[in-house]
PDB file of N, CA and C in Angstrom:
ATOM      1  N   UNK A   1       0.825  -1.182   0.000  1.00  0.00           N
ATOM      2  CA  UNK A   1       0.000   0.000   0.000  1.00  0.00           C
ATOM      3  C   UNK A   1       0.868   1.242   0.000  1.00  0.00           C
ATOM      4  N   UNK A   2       1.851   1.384   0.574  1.00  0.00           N
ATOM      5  CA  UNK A   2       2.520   2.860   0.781  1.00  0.00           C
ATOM      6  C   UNK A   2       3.046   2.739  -1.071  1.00  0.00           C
ATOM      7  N   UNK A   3       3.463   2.051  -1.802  1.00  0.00           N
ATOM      8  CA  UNK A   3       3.387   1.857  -3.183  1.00  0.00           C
ATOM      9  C   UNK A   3       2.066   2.624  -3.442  1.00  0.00           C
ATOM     10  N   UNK A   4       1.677   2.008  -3.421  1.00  0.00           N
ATOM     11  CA  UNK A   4      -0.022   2.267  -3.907  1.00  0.00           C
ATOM     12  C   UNK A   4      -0.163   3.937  -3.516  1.00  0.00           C
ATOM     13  N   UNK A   5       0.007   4.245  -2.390  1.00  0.00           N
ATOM     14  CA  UNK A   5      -0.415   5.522  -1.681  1.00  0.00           C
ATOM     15  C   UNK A   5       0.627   6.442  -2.201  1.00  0.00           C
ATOM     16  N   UNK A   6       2.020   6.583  -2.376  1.00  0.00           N
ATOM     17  CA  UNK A   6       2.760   7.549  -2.971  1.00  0.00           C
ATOM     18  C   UNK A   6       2.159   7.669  -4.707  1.00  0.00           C
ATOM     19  N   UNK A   7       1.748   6.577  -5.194  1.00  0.00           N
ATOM     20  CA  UNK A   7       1.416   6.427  -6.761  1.00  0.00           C
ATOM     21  C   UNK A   7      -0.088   7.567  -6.562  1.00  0.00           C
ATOM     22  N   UNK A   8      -0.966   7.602  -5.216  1.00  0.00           N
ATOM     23  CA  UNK A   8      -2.184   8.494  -5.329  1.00  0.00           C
ATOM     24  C   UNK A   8      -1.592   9.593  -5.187  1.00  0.00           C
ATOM     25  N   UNK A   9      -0.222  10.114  -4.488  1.00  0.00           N
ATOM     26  CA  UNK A   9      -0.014  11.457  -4.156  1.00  0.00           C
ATOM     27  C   UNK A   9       0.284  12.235  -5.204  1.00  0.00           C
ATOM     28  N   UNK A  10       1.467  11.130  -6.457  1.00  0.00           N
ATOM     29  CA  UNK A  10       1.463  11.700  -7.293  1.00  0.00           C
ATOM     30  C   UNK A  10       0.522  11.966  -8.250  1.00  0.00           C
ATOM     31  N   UNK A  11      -0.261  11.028  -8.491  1.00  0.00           N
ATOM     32  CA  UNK A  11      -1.316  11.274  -9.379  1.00  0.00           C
ATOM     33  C   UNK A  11      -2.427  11.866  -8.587  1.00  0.00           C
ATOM     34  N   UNK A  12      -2.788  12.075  -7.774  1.00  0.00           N
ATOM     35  CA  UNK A  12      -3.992  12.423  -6.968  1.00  0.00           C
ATOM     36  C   UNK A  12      -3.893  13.868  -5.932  1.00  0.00           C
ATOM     37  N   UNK A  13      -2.839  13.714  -6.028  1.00  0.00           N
ATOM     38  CA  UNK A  13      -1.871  14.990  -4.857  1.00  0.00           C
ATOM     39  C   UNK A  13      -3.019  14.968  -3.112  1.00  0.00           C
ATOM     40  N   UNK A  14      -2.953  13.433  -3.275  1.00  0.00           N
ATOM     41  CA  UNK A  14      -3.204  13.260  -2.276  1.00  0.00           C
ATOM     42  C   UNK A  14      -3.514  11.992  -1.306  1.00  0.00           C
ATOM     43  N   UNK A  15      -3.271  11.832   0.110  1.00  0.00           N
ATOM     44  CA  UNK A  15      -2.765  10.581   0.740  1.00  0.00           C
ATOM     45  C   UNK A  15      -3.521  10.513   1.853  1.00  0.00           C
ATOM     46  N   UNK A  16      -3.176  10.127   3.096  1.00  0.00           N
ATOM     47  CA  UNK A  16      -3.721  10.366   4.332  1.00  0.00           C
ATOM     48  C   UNK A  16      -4.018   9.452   5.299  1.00  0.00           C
ATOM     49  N   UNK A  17      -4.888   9.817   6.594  1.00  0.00           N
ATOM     50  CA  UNK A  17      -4.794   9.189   7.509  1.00  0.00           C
ATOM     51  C   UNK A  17      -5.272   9.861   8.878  1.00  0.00           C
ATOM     52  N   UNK A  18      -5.952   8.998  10.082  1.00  0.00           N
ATOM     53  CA  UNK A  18      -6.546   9.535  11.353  1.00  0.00           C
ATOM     54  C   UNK A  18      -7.270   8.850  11.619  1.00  0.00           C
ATOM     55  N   UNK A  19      -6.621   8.376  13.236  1.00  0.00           N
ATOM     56  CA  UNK A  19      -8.011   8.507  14.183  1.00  0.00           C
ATOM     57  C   UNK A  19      -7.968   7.216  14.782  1.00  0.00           C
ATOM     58  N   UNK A  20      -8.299   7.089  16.168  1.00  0.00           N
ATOM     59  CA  UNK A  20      -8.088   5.840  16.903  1.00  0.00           C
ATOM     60  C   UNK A  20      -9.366   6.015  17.758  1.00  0.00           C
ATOM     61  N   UNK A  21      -9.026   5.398  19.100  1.00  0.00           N
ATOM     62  CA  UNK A  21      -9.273   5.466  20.386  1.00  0.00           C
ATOM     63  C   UNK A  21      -9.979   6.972  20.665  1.00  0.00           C
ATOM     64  N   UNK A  22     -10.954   7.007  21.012  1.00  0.00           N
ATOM     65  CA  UNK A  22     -11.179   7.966  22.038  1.00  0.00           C
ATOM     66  C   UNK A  22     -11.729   9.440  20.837  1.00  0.00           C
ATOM     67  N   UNK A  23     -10.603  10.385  21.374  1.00  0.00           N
ATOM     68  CA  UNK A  23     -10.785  11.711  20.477  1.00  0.00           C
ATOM     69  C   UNK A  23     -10.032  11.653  19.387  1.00  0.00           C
ATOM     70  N   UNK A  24      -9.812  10.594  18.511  1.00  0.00           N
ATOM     71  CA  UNK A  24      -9.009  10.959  16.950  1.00  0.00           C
ATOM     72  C   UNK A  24     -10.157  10.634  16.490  1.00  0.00           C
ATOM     73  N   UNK A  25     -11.095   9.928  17.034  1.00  0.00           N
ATOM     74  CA  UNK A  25     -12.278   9.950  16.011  1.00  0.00           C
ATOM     75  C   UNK A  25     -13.179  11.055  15.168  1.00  0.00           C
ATOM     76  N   UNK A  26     -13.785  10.978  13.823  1.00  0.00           N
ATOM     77  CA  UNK A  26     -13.807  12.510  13.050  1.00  0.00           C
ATOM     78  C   UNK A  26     -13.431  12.271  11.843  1.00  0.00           C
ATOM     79  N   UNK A  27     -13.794  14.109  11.482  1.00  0.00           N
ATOM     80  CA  UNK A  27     -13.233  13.660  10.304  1.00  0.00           C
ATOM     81  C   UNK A  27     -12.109  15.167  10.177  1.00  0.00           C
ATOM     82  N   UNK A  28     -10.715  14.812   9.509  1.00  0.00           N
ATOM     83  CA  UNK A  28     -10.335  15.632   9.408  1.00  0.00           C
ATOM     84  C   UNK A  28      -9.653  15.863   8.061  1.00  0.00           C
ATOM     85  N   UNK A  29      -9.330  17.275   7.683  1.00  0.00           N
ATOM     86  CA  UNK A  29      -9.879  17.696   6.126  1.00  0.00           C
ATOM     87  C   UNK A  29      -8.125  18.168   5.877  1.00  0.00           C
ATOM     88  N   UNK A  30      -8.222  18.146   4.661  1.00  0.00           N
ATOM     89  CA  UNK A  30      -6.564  18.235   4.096  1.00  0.00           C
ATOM     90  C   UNK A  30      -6.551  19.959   4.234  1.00  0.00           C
ATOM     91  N   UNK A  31      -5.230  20.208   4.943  1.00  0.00           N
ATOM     92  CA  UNK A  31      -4.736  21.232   5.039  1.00  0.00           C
ATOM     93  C   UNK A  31      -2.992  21.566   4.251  1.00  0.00           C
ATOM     94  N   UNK A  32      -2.498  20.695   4.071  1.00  0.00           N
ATOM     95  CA  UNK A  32      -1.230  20.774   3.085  1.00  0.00           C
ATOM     96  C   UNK A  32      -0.761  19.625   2.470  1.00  0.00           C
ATOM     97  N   UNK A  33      -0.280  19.802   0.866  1.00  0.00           N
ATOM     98  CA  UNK A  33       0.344  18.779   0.281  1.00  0.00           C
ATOM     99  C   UNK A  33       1.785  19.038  -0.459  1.00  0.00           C
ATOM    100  N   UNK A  34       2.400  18.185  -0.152  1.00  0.00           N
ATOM    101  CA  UNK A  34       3.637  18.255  -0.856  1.00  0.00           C
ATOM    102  C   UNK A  34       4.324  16.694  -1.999  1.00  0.00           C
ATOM    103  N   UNK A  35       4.093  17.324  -3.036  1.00  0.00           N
ATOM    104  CA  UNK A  35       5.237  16.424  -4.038  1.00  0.00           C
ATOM    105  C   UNK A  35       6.322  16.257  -4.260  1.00  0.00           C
ATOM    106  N   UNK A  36       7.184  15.672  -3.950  1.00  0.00           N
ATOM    107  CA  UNK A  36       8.697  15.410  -3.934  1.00  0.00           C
ATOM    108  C   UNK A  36       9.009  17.004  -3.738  1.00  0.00           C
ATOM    109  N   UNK A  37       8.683  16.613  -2.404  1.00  0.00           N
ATOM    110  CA  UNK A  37       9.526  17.722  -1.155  1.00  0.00           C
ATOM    111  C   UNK A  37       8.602  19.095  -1.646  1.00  0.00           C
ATOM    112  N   UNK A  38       8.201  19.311  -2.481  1.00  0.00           N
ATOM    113  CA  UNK A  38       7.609  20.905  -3.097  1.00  0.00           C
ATOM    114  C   UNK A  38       6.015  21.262  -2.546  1.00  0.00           C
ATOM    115  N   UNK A  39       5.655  21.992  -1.888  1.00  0.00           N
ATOM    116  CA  UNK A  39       4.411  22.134  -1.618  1.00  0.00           C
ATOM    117  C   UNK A  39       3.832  22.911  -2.524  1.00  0.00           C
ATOM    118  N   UNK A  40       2.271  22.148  -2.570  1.00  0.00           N
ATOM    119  CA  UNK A  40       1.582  22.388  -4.158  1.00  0.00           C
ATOM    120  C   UNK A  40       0.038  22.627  -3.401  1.00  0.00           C
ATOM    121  N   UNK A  41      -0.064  22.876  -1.876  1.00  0.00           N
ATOM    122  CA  UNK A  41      -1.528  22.842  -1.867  1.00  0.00           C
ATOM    123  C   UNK A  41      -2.002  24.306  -2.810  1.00  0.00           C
ATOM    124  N   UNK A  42      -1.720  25.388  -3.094  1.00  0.00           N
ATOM    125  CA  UNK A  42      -1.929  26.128  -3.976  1.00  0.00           C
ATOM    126  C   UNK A  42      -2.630  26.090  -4.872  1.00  0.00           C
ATOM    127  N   UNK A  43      -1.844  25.144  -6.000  1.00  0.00           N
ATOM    128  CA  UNK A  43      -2.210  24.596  -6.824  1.00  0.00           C
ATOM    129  C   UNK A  43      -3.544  24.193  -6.863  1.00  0.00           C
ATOM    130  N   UNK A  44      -4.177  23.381  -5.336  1.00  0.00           N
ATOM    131  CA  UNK A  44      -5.688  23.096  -5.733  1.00  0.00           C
ATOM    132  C   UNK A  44      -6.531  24.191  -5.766  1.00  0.00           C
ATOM    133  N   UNK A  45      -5.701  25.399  -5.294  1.00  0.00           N
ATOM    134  CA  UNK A  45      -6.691  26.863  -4.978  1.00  0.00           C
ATOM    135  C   UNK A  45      -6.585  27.306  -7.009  1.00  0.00           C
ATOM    136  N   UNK A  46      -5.685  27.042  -7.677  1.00  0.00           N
ATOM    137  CA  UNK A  46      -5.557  27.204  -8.463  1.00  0.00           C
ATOM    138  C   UNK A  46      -6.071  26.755  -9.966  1.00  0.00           C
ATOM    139  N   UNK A  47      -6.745  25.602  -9.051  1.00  0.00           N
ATOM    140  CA  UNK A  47      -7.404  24.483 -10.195  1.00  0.00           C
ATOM    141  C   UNK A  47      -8.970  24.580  -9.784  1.00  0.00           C
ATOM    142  N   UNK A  48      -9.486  25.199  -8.591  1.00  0.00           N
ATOM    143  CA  UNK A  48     -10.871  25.471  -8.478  1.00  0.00           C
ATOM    144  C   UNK A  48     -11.445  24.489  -7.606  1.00  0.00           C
ATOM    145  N   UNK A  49     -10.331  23.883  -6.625  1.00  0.00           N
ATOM    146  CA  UNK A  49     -10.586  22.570  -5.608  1.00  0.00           C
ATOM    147  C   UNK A  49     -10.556  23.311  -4.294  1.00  0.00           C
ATOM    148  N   UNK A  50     -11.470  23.191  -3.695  1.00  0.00           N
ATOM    149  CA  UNK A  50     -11.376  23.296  -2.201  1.00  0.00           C
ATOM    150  C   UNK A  50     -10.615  22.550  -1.366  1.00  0.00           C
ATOM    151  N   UNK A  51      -9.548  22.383  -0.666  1.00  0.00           N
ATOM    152  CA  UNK A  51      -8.874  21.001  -0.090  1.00  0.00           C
ATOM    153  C   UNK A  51      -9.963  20.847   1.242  1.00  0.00           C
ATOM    154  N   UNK A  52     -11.011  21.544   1.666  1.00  0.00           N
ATOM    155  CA  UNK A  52     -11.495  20.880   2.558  1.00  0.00           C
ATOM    156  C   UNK A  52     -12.716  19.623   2.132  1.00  0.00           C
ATOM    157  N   UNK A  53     -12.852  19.762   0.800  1.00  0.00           N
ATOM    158  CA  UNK A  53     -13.444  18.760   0.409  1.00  0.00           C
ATOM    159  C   UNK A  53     -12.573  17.291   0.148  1.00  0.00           C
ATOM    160  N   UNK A  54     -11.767  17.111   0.817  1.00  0.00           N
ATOM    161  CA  UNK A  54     -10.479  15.902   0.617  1.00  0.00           C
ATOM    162  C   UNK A  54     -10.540  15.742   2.090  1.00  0.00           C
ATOM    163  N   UNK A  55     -10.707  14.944   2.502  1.00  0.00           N
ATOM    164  CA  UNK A  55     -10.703  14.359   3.952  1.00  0.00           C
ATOM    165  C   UNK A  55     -10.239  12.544   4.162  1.00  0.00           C
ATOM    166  N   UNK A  56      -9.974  12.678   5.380  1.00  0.00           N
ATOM    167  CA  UNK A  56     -10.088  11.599   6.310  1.00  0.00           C
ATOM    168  C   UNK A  56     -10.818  11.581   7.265  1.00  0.00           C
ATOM    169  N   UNK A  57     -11.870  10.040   7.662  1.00  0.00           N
ATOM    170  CA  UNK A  57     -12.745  10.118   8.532  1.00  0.00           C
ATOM    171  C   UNK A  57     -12.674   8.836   9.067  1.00  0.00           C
ATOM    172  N   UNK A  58     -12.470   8.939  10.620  1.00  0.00           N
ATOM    173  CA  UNK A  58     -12.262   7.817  11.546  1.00  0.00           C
ATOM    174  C   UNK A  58     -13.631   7.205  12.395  1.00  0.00           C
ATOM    175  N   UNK A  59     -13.820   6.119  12.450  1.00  0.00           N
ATOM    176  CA  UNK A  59     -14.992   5.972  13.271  1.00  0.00           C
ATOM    177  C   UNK A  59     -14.529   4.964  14.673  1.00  0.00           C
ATOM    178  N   UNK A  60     -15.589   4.765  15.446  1.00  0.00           N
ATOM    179  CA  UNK A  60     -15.142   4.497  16.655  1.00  0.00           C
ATOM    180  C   UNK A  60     -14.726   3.162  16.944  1.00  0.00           C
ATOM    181  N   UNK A  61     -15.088   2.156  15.470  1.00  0.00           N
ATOM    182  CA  UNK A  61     -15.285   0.822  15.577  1.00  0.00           C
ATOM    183  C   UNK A  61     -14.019   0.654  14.774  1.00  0.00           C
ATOM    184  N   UNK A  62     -12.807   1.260  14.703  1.00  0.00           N
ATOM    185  CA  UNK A  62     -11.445   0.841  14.044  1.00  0.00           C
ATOM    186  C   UNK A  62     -11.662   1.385  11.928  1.00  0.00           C
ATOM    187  N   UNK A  63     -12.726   1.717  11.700  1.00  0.00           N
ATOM    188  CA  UNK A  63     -12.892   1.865  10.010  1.00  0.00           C
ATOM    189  C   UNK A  63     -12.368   3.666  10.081  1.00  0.00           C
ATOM    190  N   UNK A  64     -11.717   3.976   8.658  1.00  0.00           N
ATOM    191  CA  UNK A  64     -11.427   4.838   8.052  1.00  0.00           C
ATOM    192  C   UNK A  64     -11.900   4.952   6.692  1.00  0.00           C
ATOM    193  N   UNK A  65     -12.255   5.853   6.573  1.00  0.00           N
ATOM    194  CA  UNK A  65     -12.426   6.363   5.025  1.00  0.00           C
ATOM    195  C   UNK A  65     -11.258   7.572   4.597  1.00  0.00           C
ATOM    196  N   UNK A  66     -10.761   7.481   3.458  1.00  0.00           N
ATOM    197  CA  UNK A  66     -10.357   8.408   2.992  1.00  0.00           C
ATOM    198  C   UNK A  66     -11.297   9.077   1.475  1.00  0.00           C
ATOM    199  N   UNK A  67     -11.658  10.223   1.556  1.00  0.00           N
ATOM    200  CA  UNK A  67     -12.526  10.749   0.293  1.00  0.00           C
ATOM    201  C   UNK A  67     -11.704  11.678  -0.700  1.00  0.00           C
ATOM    202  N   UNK A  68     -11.309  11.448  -1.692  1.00  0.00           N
ATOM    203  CA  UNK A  68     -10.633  12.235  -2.369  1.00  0.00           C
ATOM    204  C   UNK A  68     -11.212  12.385  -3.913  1.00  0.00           C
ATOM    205  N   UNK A  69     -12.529  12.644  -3.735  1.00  0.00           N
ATOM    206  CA  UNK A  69     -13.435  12.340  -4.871  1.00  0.00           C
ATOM    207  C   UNK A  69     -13.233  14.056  -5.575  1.00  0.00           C
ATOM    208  N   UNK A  70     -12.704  14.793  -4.701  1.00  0.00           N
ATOM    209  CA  UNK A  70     -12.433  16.348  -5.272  1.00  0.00           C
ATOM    210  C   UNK A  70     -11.850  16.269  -6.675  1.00  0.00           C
ATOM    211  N   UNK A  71     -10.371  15.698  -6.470  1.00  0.00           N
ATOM    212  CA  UNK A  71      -9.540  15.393  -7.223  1.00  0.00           C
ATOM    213  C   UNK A  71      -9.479  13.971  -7.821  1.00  0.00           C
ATOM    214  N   UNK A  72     -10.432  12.781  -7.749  1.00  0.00           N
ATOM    215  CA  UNK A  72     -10.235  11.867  -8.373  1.00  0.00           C
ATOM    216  C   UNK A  72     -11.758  11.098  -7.749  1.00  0.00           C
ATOM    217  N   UNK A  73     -11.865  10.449  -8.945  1.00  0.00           N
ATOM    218  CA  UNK A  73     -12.927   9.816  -8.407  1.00  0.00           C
ATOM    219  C   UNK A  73     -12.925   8.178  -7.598  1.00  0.00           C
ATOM    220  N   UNK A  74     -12.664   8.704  -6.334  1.00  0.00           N
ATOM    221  CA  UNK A  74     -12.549   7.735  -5.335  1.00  0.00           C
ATOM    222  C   UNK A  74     -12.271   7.639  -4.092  1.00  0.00           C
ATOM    223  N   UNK A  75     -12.722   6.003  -3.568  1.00  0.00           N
ATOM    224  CA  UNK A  75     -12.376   6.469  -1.933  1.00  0.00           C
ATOM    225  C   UNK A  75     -11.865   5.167  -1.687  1.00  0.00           C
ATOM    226  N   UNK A  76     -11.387   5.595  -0.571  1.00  0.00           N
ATOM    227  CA  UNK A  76     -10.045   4.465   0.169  1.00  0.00           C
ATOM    228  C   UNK A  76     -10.458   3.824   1.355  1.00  0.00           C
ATOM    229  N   UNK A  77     -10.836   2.891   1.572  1.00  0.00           N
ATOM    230  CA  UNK A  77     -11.289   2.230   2.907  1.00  0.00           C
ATOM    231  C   UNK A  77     -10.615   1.585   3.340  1.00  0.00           C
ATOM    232  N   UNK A  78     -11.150   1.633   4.894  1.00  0.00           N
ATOM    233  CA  UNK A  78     -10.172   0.271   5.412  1.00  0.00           C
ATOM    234  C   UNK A  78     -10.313  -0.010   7.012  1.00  0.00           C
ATOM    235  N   UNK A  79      -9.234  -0.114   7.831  1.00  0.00           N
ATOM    236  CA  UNK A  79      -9.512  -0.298   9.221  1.00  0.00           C
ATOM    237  C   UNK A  79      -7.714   0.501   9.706  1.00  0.00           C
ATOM    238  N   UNK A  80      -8.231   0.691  11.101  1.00  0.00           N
ATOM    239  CA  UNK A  80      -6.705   1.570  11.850  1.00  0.00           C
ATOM    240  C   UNK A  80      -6.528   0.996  13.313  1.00  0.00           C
ATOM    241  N   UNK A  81      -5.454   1.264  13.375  1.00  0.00           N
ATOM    242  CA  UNK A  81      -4.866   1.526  14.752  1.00  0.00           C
ATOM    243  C   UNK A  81      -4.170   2.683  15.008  1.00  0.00           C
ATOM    244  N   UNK A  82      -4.458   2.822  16.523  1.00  0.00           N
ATOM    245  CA  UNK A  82      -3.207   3.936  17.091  1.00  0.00           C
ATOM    246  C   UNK A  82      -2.250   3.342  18.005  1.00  0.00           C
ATOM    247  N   UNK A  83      -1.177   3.121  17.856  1.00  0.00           N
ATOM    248  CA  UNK A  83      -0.594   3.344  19.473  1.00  0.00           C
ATOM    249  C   UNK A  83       0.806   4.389  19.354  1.00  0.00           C
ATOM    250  N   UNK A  84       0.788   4.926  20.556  1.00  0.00           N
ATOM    251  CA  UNK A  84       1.218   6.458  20.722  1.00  0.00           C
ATOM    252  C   UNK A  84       0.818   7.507  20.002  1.00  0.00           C
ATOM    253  N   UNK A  85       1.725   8.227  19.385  1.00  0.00           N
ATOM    254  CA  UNK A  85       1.853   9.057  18.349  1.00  0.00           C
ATOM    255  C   UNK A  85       1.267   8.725  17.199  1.00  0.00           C
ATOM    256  N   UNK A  86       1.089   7.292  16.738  1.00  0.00           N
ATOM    257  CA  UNK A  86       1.009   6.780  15.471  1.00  0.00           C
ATOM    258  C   UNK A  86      -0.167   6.430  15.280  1.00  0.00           C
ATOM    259  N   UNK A  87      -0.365   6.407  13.813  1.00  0.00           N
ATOM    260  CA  UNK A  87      -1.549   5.867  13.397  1.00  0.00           C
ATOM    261  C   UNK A  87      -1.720   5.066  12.260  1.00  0.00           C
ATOM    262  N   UNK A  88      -1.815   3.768  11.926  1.00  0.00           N
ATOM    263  CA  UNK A  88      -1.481   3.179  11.657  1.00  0.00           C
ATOM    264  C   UNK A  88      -2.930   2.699  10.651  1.00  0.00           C
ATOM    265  N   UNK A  89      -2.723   2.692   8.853  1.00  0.00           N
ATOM    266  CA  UNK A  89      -4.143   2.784   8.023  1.00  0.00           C
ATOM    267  C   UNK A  89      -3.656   1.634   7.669  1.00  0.00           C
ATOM    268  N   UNK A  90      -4.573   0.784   7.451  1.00  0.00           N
ATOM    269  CA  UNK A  90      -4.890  -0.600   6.247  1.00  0.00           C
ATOM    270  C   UNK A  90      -5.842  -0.545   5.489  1.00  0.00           C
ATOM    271  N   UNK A  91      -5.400  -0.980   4.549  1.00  0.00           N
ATOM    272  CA  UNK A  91      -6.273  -0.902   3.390  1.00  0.00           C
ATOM    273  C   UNK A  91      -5.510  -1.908   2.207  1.00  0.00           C
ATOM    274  N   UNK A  92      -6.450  -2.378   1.653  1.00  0.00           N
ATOM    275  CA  UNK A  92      -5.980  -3.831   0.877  1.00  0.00           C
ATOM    276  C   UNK A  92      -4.492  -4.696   1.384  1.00  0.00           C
ATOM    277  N   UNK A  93      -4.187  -4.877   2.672  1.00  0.00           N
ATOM    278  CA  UNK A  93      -3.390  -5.754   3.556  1.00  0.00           C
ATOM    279  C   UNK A  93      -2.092  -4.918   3.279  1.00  0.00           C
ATOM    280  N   UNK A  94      -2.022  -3.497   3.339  1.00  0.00           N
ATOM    281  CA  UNK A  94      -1.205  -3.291   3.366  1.00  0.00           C
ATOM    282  C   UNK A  94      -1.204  -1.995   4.039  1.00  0.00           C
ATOM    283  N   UNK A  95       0.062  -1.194   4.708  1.00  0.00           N
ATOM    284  CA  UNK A  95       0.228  -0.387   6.053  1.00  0.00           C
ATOM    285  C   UNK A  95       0.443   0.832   5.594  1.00  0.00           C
ATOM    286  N   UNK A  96      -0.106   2.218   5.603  1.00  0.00           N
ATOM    287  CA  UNK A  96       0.463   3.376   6.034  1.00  0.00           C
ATOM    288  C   UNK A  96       0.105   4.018   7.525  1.00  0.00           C
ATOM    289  N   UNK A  97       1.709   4.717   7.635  1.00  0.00           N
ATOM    290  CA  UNK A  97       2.011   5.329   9.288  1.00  0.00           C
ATOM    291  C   UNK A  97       1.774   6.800   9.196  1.00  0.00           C
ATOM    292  N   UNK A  98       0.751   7.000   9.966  1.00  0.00           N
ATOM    293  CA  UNK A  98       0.673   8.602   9.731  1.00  0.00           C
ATOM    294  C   UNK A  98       1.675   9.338  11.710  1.00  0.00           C
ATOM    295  N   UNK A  99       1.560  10.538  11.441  1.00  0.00           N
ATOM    296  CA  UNK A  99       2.358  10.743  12.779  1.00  0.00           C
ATOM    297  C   UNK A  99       0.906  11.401  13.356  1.00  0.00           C
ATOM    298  N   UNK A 100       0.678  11.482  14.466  1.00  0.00           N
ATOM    299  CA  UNK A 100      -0.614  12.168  15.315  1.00  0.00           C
ATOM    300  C   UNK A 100       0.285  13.855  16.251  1.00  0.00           C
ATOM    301  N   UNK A 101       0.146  14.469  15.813  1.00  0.00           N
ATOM    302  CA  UNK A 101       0.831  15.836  16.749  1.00  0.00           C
ATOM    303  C   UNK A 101      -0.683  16.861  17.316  1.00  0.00           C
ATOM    304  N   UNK A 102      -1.144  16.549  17.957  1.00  0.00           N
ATOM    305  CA  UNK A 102      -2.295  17.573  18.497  1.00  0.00           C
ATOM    306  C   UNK A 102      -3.346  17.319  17.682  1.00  0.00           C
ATOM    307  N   UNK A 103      -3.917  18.046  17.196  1.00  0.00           N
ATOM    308  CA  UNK A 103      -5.206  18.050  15.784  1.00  0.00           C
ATOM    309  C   UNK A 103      -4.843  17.596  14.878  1.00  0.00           C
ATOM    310  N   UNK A 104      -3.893  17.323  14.202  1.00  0.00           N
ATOM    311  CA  UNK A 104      -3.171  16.996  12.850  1.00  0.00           C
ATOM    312  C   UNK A 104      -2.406  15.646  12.930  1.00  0.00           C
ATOM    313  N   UNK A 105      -2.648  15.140  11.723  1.00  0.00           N
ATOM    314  CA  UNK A 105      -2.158  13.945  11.266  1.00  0.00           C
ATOM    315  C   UNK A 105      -1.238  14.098  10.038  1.00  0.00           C
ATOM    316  N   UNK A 106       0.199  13.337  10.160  1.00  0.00           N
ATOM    317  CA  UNK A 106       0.564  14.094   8.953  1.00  0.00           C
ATOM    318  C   UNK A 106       1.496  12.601   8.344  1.00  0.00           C
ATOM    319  N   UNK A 107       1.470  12.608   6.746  1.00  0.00           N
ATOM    320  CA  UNK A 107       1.785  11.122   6.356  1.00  0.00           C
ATOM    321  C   UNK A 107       2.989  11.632   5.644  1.00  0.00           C
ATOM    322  N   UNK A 108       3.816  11.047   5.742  1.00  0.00           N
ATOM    323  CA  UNK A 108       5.325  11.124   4.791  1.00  0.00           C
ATOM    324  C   UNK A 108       5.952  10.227   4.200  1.00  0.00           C
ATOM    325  N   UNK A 109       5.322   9.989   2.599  1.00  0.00           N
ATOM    326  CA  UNK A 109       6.123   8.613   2.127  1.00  0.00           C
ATOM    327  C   UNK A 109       6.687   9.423   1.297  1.00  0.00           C
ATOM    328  N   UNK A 110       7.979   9.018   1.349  1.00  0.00           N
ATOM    329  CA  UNK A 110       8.990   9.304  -0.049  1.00  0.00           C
ATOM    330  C   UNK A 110       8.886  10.861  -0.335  1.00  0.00           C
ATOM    331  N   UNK A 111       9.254  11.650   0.198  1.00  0.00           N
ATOM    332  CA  UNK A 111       9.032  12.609  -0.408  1.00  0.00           C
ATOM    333  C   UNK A 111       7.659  13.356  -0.680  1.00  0.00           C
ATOM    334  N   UNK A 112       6.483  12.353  -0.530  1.00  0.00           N
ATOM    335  CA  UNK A 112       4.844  13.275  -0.368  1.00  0.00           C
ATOM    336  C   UNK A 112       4.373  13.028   0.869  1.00  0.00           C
ATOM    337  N   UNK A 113       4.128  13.952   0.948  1.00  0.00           N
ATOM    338  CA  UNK A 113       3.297  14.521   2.505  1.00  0.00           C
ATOM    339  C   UNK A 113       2.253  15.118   2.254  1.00  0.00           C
ATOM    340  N   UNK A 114       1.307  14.887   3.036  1.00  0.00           N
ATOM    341  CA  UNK A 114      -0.106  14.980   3.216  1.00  0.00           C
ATOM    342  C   UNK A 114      -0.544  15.509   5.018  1.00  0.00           C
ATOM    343  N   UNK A 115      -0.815  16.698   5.222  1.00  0.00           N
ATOM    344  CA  UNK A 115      -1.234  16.473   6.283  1.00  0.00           C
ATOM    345  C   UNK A 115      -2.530  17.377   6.633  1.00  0.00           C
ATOM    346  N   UNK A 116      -3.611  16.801   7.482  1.00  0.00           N
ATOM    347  CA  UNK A 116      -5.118  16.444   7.881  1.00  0.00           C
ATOM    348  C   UNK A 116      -5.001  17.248   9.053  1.00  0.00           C
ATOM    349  N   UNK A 117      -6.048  18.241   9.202  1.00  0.00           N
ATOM    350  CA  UNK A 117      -6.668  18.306  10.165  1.00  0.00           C
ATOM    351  C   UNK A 117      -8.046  18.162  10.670  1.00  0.00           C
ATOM    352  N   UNK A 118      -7.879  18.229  12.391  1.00  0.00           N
ATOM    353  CA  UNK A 118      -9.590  17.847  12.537  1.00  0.00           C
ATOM    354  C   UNK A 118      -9.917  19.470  12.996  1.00  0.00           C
ATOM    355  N   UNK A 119     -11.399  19.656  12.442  1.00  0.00           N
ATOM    356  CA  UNK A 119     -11.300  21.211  12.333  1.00  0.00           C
ATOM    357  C   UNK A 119     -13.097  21.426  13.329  1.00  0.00           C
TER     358      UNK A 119
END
């Protein structure tokens, strides 16, 4: 999956992740993206995309959705964990690690970063 998930950042300019236990549950909405190291959330202001319509949404029973139907038509399901800091997405048997810092969730494969807040 992190294959899979850098292949959406580039083509999709967008990735993600949130939400465990307790208060990560929600939904929280893309606030910055970066492509090999370059930040491009702009760009969606530029193309007529709202990034708060790009989200991640956690529920209380371990499921995530990711919606990125703004920019592509589709969505990403699956199931999570947290422990500590981390947050940990599955989706077709395979792992992305997002980091948890306060409100924000933020994912870093290879060079794209994606990071979510809950607003």
């Amino acid at each position: 999956m992190k294959k899979t998930l850098a292949i959406i950042l580039v083509l999709l300019f967008s990735v993600a992740l949130l939400t465990g236990c307790g208060g990560l549950t929600g939904r929280y909405t893309l606030v910055s993206m970066g492509l090999d190291g370059d930040d491009i959330t702009e760009m969606f202001t530029f193309l007529g995309i709202d990034i708060n319509d790009i989200y991640l949404e956690f529920t209380s029973d371990g499921k995530f959705v990711m919606d990125m139907t703004a920019i592509y038509s589709g969505r990403m399901e699956g199931t999570y964990t947290v422990s500590g800091n981390k947050v940990t997405l599955t989706s077709n048997g395979e792992d992305v690690i997002g980091i948890i810092h306060g409100n924000r969730i933020t994912i870093d494969e290879d060079e794209n970063k994606a990071v979510f807040e809950k607003r």
